[in-house]
C-alpha atoms as a PDB file:
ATOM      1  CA  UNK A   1     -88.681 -79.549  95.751  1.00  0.00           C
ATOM      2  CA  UNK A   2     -88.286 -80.259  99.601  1.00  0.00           C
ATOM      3  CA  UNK A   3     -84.895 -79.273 101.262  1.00  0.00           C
ATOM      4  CA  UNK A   4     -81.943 -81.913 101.559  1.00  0.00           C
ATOM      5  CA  UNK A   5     -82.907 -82.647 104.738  1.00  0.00           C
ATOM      6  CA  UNK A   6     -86.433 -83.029 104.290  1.00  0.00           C
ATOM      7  CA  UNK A   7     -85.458 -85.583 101.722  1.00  0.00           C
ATOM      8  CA  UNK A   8     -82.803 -87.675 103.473  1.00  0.00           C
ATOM      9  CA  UNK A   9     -85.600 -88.104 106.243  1.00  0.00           C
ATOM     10  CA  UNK A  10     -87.610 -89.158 103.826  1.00  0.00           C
ATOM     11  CA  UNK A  11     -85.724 -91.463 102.494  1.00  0.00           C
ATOM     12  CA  UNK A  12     -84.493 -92.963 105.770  1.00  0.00           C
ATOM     13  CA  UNK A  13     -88.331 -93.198 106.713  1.00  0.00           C
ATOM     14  CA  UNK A  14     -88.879 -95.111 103.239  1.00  0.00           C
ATOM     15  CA  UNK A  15     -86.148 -97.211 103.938  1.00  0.00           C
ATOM     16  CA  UNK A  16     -87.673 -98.116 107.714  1.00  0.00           C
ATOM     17  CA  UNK A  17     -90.848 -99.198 105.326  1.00  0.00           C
ATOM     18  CA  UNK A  18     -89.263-100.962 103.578  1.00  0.00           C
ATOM     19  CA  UNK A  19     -87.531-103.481 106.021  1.00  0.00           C
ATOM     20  CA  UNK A  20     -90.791-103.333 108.216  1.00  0.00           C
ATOM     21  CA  UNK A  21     -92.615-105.140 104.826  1.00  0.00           C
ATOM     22  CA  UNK A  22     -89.704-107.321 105.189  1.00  0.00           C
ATOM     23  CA  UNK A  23     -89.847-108.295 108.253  1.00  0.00           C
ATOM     24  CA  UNK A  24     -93.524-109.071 107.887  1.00  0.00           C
ATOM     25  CA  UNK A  25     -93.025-111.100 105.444  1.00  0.00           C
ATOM     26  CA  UNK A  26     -90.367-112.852 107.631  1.00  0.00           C
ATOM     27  CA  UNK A  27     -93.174-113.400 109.866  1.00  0.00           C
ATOM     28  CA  UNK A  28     -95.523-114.619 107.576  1.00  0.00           C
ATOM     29  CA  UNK A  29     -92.778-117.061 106.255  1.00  0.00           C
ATOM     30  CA  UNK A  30     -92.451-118.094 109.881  1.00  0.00           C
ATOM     31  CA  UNK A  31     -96.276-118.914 110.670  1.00  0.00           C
ATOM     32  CA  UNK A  32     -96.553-120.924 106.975  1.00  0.00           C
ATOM     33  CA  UNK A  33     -93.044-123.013 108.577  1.00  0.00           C
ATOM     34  CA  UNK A  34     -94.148-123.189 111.715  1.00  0.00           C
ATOM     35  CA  UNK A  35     -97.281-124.821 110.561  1.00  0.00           C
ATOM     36  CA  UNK A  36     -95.213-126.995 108.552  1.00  0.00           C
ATOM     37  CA  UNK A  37     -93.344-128.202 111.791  1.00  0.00           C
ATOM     38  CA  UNK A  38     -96.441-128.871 113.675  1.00  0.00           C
ATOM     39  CA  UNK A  39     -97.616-131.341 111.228  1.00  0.00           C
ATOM     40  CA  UNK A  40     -94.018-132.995 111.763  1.00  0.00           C
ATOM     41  CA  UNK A  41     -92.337-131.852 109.216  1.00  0.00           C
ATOM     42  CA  UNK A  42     -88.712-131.744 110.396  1.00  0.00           C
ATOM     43  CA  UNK A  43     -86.744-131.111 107.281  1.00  0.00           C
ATOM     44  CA  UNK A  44     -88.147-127.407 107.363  1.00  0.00           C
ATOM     45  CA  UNK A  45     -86.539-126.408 111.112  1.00  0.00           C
ATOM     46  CA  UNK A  46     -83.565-125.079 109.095  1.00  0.00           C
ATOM     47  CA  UNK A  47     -85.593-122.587 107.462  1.00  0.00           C
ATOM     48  CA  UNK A  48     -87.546-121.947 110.727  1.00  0.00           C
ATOM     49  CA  UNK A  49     -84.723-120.859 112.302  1.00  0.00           C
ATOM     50  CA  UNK A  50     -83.153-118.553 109.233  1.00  0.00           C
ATOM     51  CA  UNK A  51     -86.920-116.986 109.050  1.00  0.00           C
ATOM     52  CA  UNK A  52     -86.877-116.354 112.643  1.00  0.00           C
ATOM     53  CA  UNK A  53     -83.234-115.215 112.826  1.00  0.00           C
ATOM     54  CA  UNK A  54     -84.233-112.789 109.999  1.00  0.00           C
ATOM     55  CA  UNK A  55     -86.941-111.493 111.433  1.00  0.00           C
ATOM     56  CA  UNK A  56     -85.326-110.439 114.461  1.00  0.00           C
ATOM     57  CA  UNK A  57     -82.454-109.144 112.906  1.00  0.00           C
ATOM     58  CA  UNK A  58     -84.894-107.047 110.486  1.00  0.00           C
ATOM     59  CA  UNK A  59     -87.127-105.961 113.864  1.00  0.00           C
ATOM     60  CA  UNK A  60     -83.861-104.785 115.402  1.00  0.00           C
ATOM     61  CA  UNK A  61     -82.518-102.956 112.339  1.00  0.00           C
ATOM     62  CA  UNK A  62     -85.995-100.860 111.849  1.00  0.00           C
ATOM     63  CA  UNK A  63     -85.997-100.514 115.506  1.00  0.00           C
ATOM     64  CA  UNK A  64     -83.103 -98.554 115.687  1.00  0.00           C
ATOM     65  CA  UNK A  65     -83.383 -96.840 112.465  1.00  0.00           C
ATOM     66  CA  UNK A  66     -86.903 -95.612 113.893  1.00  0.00           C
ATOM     67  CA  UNK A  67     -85.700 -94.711 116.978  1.00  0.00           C
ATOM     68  CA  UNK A  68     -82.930 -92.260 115.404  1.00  0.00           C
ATOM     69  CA  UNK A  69     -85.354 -90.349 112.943  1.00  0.00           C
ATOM     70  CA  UNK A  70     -87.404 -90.023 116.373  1.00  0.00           C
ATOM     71  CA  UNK A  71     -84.172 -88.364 117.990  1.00  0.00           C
ATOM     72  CA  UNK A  72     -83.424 -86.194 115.086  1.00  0.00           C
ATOM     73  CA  UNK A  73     -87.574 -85.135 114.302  1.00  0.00           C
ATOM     74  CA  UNK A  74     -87.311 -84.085 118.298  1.00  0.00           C
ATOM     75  CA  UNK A  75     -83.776 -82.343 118.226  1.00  0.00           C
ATOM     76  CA  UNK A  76     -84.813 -80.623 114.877  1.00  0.00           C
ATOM     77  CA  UNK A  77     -88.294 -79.131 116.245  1.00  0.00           C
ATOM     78  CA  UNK A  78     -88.119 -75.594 116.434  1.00  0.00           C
ATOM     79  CA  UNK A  79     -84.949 -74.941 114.591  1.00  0.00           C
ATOM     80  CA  UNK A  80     -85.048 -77.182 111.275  1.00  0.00           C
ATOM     81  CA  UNK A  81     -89.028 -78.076 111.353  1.00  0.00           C
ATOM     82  CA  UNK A  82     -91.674 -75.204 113.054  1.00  0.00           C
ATOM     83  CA  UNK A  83     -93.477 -76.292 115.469  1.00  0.00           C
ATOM     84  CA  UNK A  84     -96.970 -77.304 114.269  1.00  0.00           C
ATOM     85  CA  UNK A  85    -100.241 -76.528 116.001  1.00  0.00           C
ATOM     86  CA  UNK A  86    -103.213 -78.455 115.013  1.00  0.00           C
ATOM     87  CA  UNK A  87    -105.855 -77.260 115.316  1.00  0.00           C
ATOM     88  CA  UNK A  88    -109.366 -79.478 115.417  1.00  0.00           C
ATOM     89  CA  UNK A  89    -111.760 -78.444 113.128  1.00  0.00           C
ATOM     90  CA  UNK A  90    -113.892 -81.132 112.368  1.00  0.00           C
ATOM     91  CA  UNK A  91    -115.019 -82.031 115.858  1.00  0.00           C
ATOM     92  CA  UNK A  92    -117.361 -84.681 116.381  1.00  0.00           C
ATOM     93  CA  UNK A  93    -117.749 -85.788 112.519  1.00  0.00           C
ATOM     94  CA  UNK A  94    -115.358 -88.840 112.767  1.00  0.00           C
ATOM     95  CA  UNK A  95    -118.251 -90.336 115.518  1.00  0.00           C
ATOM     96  CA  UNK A  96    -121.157 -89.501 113.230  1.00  0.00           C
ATOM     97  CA  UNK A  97    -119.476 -91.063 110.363  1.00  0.00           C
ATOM     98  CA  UNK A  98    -118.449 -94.512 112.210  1.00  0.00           C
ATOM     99  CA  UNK A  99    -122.422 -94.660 113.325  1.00  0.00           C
ATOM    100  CA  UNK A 100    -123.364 -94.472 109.562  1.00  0.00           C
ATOM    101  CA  UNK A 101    -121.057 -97.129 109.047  1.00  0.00           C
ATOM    102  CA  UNK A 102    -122.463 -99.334 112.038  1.00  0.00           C
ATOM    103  CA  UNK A 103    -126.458 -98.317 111.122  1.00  0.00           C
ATOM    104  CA  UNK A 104    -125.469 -99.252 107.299  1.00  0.00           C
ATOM    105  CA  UNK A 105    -123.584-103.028 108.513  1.00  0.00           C
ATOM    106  CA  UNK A 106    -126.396-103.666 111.300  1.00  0.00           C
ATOM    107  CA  UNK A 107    -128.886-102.838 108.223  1.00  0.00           C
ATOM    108  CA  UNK A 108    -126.812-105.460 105.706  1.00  0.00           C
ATOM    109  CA  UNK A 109    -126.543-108.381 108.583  1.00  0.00           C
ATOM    110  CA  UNK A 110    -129.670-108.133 109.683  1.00  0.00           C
ATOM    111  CA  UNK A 111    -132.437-106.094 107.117  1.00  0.00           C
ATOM    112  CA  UNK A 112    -135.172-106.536 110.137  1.00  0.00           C
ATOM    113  CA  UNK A 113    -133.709-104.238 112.541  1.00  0.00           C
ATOM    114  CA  UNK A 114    -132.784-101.504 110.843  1.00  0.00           C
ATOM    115  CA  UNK A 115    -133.563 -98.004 111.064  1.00  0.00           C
END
């Protein structure tokens, strides 16, 4: 079981998630109104501007959430959390795997030039 305060950061950052899928589908709500508006529409500008409103006031909200797990992760580094060191161990095998994934899309979109 993690530590209490492994867990309330956890939490908070689940929280943050959760408004951020929110607040995206704010914005999606906005694009399907806005659409609505362009085709002249105008008895959906009330719920243009709630979807916008909301979406601001959700971006603002996870903003500042965000930004105070950031301040705690850095003032908790080295006394709370140990400092990580990563080291790179798989150097070089990302790049050879995105080529097999270009050779194998360039072979399905066009079977002539492949390799």
């Amino acid at each position: 079981m993690q530590p209490p305060y492994i867990q309330e950061r956890l939490k908070s950052l689940n929280d943050i998630e959760t408004q951020l899928c929110s607040m995206l589908q704010e914005a999606s709500q906005v694009t399907f109104i806005f659409g609505e508006l362009k085709r002249g529409n105008e008895s959906v500008k009330p719920q243009f501007e709630n979807h916008v409103k909301q979406f601001y006031e959700r971006l603002d909200k996870s903003t500042t959430q965000l930004r105070k797990e950031i301040q705690l992760l850095d003032e908790n580094v080295g006394t709370r959390l140990l400092p990580i060191n990563v080291n790179k161990k798989a150097l070089g095998q990302d790049t050879e795997k995105m080529e097999e994934q270009l050779d194998l899309l360039s072979a399905i979109l066009d079977p002539s030039k492949s390799k």
